[in-house]
Protein backbone atom coordinates (compact mmCIF):
# COMPACT_ATOMS: atom_id res chain seq x y z
CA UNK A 1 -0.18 -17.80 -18.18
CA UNK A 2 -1.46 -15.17 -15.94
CA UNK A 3 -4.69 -14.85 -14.75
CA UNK A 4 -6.50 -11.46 -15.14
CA UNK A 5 -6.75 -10.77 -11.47
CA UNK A 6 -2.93 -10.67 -11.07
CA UNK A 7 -2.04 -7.36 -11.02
CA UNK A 8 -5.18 -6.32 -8.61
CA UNK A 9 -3.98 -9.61 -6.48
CA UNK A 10 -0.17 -7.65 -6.32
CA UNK A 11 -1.64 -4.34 -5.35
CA UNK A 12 -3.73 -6.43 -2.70
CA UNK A 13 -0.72 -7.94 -1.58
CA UNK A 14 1.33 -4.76 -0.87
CA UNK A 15 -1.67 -2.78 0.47
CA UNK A 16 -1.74 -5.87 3.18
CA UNK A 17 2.14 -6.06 3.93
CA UNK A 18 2.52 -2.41 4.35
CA UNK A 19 -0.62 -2.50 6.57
CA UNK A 20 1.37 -5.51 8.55
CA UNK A 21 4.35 -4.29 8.69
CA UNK A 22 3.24 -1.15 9.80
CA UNK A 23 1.06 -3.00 12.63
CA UNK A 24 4.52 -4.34 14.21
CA UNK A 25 4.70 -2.30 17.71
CA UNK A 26 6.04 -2.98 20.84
CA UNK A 27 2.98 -4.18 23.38
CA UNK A 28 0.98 -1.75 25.37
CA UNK A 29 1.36 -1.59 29.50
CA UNK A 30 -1.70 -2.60 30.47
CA UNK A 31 -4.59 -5.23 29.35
CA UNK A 32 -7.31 -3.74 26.43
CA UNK A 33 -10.70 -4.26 27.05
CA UNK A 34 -11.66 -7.30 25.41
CA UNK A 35 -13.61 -5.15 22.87
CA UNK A 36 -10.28 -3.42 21.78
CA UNK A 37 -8.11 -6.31 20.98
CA UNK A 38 -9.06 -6.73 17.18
CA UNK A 39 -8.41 -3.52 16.08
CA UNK A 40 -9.24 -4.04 12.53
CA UNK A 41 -13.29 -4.56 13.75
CA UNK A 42 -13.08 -0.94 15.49
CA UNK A 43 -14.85 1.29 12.56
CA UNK A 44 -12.21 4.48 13.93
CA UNK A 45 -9.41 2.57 14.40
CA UNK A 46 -6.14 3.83 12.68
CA UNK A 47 -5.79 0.20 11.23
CA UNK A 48 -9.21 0.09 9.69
CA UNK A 49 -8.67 3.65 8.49
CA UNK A 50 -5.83 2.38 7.10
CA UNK A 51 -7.21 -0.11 5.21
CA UNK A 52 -9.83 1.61 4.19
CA UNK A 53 -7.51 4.07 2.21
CA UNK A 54 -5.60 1.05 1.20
CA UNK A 55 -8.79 -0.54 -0.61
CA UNK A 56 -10.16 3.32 -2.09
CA UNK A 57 -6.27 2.89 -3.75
CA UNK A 58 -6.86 -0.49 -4.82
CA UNK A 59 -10.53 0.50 -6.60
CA UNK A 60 -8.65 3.45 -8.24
CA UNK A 61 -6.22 1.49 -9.59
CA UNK A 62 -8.46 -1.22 -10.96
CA UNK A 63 -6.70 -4.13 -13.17
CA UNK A 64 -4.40 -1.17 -14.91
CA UNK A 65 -4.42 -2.59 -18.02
CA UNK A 66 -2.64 -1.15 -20.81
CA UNK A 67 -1.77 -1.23 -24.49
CA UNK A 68 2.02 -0.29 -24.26
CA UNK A 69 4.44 -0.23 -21.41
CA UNK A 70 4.60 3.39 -21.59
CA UNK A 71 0.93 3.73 -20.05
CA UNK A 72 2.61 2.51 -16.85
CA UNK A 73 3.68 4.06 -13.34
CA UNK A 74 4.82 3.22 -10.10
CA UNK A 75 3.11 4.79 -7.25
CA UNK A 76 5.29 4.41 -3.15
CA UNK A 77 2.81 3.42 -0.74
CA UNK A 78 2.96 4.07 3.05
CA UNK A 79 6.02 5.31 4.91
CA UNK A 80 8.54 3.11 6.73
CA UNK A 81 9.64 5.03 9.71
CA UNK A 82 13.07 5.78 8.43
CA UNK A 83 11.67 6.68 5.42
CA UNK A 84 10.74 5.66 2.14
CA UNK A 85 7.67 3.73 0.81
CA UNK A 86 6.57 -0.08 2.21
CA UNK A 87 5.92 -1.18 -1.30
CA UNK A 88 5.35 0.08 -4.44
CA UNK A 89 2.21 -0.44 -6.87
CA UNK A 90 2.28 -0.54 -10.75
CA UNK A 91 -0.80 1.58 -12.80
CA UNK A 92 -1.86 2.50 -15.77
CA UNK A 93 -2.38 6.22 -16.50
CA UNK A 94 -5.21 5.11 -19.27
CA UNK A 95 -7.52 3.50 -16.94
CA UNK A 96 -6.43 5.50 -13.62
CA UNK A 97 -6.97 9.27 -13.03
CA UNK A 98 -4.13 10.12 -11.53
CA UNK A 99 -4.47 13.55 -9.64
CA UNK A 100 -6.83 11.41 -7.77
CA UNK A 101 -4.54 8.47 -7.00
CA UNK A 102 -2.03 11.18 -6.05
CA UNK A 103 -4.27 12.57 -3.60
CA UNK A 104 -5.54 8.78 -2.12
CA UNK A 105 -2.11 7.97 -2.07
CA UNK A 106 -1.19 11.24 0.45
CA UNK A 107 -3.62 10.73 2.33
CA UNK A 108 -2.71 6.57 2.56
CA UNK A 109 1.13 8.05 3.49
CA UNK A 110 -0.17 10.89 6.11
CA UNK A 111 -1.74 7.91 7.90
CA UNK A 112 0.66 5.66 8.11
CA UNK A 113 3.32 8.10 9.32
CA UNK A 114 0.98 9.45 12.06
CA UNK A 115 0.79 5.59 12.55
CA UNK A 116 4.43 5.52 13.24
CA UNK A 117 4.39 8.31 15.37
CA UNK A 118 1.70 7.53 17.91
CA UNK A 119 3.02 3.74 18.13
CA UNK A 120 6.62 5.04 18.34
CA UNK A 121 7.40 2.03 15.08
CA UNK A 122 11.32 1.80 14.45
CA UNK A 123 12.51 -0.07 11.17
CA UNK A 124 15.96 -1.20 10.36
CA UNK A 125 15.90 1.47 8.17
CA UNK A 126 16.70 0.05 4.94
CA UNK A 127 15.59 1.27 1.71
CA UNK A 128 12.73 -0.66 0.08
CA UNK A 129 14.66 -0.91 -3.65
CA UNK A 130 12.35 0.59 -6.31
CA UNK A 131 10.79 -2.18 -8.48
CA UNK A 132 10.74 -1.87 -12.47
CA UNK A 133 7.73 -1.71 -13.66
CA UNK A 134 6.68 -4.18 -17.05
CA UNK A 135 3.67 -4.92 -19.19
CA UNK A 136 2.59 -8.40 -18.68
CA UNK A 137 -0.83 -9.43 -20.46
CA UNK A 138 -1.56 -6.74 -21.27
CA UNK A 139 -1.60 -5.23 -18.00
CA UNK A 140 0.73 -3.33 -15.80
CA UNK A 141 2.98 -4.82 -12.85
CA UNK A 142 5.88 -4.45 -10.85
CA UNK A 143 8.67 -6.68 -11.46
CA UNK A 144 12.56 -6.48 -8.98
CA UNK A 145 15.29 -4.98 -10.44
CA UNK A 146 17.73 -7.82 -11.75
């Protein structure tokens, strides 16, 4: 049996690997201050901007429960640099509004593509292969395609 925090523990999970992946960059020329070389403790830093928009996504989307499978959606989050999401999210549309995960979610993709940009990121360029999504416990989640 599932525990209750799955689904949020899933969104978690991509929110962090598309903030990883997205970290992998080729090193800079010279030496950072020693103040610069955790990123994620600069308040202005695109990585804790990044996450920042990556937890407002995961509050919005809350456990997504749901009563029926068709109160389910997938949302693509971030941009690989060839294009296409890093990973895709399950909600519900009863317990998320979702103009306003729309508009977290564009704002999430704008700033991992300027991301790319400014740290000239390559990928392989494969396609991240859109998930199903299912109703497990009564809440919803993303599942492979079989």
């Amino acid at each position: 049996m599932r525990s209750p925090r799955a689904p949020m523990s899933r969104v978690a999970a991509c929110l962090l690997a598309a903030a990883a992946i997205s970290a992998c960059a080729s090193a800079p020329d010279a030496e950072p201050d020693a103040a610069d070389t955790d990123p994620t403790t600069q308040v202005d830093s695109p990585v804790a901007t990044l996450q920042s928009a990556g937890g407002d996504i995961e509050r919005a989307i809350g456990q997504a429960g749901a009563a029926s499978l068709s109160e389910c959606r997938l949302v693509g989050l971030g941009e690989r640099p060839c294009g296409g999401p890093r990973a895709y999210v399950a909600y519900s549309l009863t317990e998320t509004d979702s103009a306003h995960l729309a508009s977290l979610v564009e704002v999430y993709n704008r700033l991992d593509r300027e991301r790319n940009t400014r740290e000239g990121l390559v990928s392989t360029c494969e396609m991240l292969a859109r998930p199903e999504v299912a109703l497990e416990g009564g809440q919803c989640v993303t599942r492979p395609i079989r």
